[in-house]
N, C-alpha and C. Protein backbone atom coordinates (compact mmCIF):
# COMPACT_ATOMS: atom_id res chain seq x y z
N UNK A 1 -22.29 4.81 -11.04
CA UNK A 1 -21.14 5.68 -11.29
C UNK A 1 -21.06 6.74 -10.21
N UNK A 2 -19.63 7.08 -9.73
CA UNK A 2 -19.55 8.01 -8.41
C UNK A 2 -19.93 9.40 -9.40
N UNK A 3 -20.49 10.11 -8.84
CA UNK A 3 -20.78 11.45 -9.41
C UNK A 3 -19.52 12.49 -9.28
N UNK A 4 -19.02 12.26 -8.06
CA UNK A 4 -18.32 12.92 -8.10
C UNK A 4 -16.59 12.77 -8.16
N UNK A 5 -16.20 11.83 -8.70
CA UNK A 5 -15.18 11.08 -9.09
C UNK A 5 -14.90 10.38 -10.03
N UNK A 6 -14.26 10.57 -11.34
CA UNK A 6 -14.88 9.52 -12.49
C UNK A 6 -13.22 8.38 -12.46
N UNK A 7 -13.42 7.32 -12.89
CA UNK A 7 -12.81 6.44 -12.66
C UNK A 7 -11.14 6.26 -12.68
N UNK A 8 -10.70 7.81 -13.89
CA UNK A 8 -9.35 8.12 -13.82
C UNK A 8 -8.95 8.91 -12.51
N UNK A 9 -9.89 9.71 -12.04
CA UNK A 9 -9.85 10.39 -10.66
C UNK A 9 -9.35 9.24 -9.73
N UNK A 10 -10.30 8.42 -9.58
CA UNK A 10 -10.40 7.22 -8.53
C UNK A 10 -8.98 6.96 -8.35
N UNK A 11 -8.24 6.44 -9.87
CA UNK A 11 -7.51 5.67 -9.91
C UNK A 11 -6.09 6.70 -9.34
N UNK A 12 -5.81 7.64 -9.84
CA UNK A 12 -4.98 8.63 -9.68
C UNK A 12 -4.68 8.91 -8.16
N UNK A 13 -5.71 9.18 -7.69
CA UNK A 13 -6.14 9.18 -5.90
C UNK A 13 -5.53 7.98 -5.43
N UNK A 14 -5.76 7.08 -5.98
CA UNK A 14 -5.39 6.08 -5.31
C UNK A 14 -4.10 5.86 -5.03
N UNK A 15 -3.64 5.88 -6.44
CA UNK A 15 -1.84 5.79 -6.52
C UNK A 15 -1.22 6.55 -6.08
N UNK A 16 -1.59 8.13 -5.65
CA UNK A 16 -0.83 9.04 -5.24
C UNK A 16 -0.79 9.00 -3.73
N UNK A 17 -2.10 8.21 -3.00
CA UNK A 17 -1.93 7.93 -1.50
C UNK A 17 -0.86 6.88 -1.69
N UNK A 18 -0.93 5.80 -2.44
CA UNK A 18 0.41 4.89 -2.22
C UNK A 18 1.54 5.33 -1.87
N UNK A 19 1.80 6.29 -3.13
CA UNK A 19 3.60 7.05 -3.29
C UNK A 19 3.24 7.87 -2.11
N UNK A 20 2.66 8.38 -1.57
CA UNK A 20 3.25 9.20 -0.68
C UNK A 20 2.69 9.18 0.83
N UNK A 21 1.87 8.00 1.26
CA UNK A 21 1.43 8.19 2.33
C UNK A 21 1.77 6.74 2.82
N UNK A 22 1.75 5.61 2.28
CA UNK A 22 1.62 4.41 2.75
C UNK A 22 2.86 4.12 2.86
N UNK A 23 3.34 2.89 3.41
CA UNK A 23 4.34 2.12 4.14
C UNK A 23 4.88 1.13 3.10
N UNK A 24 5.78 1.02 2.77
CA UNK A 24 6.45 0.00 1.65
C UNK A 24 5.95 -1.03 0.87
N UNK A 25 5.53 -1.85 2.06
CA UNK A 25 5.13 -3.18 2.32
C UNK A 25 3.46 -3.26 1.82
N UNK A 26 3.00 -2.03 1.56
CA UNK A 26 1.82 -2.04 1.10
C UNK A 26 0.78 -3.15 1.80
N UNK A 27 1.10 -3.62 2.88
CA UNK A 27 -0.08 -4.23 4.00
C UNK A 27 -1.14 -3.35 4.47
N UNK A 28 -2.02 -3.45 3.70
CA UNK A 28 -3.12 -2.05 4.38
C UNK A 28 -4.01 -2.40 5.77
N UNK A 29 -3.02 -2.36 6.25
CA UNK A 29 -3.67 -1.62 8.12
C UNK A 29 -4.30 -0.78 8.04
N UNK A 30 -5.39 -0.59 8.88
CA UNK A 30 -6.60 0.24 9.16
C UNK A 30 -6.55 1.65 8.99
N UNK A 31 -4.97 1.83 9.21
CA UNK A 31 -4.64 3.52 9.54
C UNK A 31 -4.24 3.45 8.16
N UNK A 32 -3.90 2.75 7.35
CA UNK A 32 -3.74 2.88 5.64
C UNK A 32 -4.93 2.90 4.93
N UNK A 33 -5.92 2.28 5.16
CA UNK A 33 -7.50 2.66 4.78
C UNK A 33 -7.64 3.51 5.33
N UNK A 34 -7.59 3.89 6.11
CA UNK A 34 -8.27 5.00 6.81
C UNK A 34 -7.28 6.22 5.63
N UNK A 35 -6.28 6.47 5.71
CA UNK A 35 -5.17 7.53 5.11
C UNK A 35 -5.82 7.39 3.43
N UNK A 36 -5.90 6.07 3.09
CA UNK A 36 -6.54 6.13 1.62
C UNK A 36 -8.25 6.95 1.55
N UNK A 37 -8.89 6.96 2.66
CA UNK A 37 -10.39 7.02 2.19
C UNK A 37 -10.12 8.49 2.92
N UNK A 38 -9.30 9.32 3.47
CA UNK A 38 -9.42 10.77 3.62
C UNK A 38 -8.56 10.89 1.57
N UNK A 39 -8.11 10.70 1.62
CA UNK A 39 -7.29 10.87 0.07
C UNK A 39 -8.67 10.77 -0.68
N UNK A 40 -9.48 10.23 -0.99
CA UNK A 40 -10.47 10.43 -1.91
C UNK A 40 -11.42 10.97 -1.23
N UNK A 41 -12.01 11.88 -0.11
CA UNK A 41 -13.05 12.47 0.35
C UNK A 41 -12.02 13.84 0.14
N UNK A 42 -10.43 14.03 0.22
CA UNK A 42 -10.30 15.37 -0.26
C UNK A 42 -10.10 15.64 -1.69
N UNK A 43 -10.10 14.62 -2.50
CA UNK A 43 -10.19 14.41 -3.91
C UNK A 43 -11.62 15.09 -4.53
N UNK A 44 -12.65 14.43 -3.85
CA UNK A 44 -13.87 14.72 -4.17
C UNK A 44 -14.72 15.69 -3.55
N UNK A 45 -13.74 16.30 -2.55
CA UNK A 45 -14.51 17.65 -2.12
C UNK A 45 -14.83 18.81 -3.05
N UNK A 46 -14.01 19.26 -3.77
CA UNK A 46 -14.87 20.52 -4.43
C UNK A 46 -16.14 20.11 -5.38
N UNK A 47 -15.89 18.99 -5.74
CA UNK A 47 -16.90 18.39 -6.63
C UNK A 47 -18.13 18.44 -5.48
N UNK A 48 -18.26 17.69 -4.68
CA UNK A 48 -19.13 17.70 -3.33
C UNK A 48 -19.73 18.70 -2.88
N UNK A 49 -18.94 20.27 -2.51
CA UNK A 49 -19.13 21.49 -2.43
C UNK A 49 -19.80 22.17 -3.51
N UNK A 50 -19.38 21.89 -4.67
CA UNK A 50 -20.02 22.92 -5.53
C UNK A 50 -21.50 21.83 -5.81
N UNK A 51 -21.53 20.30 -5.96
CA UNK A 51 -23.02 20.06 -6.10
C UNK A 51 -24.08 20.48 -4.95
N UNK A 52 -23.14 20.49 -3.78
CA UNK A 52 -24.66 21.02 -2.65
C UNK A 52 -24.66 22.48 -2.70
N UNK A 53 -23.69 23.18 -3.17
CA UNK A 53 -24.08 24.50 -3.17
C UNK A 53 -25.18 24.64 -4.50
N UNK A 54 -25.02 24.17 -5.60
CA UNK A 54 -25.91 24.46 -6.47
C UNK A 54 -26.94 23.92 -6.57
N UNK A 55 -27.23 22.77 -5.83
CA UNK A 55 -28.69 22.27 -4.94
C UNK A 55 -29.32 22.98 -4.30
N UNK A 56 -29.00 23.82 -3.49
CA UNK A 56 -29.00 25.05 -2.57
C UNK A 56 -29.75 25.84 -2.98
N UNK A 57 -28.93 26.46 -4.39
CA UNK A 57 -29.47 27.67 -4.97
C UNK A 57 -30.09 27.46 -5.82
N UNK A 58 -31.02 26.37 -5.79
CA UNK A 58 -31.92 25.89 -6.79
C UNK A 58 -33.10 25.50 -5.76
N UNK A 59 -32.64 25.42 -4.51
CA UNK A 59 -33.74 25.15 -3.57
C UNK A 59 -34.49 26.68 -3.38
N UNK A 60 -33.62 27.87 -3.15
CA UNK A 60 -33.94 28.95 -2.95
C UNK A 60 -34.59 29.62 -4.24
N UNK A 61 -34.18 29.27 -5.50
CA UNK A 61 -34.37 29.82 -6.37
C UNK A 61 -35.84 29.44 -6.27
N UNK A 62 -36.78 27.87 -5.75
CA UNK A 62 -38.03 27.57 -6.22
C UNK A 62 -38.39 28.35 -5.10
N UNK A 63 -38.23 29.24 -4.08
CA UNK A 63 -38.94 30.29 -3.29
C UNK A 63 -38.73 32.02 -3.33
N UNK A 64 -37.49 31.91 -3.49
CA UNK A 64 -37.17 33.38 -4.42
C UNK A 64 -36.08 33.97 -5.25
N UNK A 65 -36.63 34.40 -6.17
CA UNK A 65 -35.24 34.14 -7.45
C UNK A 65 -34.42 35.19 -7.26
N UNK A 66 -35.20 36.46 -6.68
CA UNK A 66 -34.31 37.28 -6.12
C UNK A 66 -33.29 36.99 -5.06
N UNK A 67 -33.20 36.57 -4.15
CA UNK A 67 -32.83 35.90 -3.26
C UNK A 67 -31.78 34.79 -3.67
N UNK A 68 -32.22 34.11 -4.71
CA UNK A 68 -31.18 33.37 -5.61
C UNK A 68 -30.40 33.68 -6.69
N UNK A 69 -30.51 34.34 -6.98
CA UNK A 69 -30.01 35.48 -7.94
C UNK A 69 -28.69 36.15 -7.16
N UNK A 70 -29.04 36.66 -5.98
CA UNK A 70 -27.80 37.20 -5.09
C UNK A 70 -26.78 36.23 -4.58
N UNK A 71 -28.18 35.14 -3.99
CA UNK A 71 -26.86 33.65 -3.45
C UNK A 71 -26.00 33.62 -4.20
N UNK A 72 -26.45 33.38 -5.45
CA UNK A 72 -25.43 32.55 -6.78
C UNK A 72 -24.53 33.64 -6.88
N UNK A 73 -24.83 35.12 -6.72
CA UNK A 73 -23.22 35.80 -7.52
C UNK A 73 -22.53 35.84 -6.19
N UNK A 74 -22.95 35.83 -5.53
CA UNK A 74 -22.28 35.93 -4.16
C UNK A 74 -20.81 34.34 -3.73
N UNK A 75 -21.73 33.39 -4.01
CA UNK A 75 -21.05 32.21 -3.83
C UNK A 75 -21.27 30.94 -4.95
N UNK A 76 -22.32 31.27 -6.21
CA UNK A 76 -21.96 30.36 -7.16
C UNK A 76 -21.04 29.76 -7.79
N UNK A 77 -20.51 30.69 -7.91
CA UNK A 77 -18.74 30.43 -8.71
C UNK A 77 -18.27 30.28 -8.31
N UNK A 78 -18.01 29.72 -6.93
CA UNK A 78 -16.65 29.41 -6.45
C UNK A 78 -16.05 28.38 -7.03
């Protein structure tokens, strides 16, 4: 299972590069894969962002919690 995409995501992403990026004829040329697979890497970016940030501050936290403690209010929540 993608972690960071669950299968209605996928599907949604998908269809919305159709309607609005691809060519009628729906022949997927390279530059249409290519246009589909940026459509789901910006789909799944904040998901992406917020798991390595909170990897992060769990890396820092096992060396100093103070230190992680500040990371996190600083940029946890985004």
């Amino acid at each position: 299972m993608n972690p960071y995409m669950n299968k209605e995501e996928v599907v949604q992403t998908f269809l919305s590069q159709i309607a609005v990026h691809l060519d009628e004829n729906h022949e997927f040329s390279p530059e249409d894969l290519e246009k589909i697979a940026h459509g789901f890497i910006m789909a799944a970016m904040p998901k992406i962002v917020k798991l390595e940030r909170d990897l992060c501050i769990d890396f820092v936290r096992s060396l100093n919690t103070q230190v992680a403690d500040a990371l996190q209010a600083k940029r946890g929540n985004l």
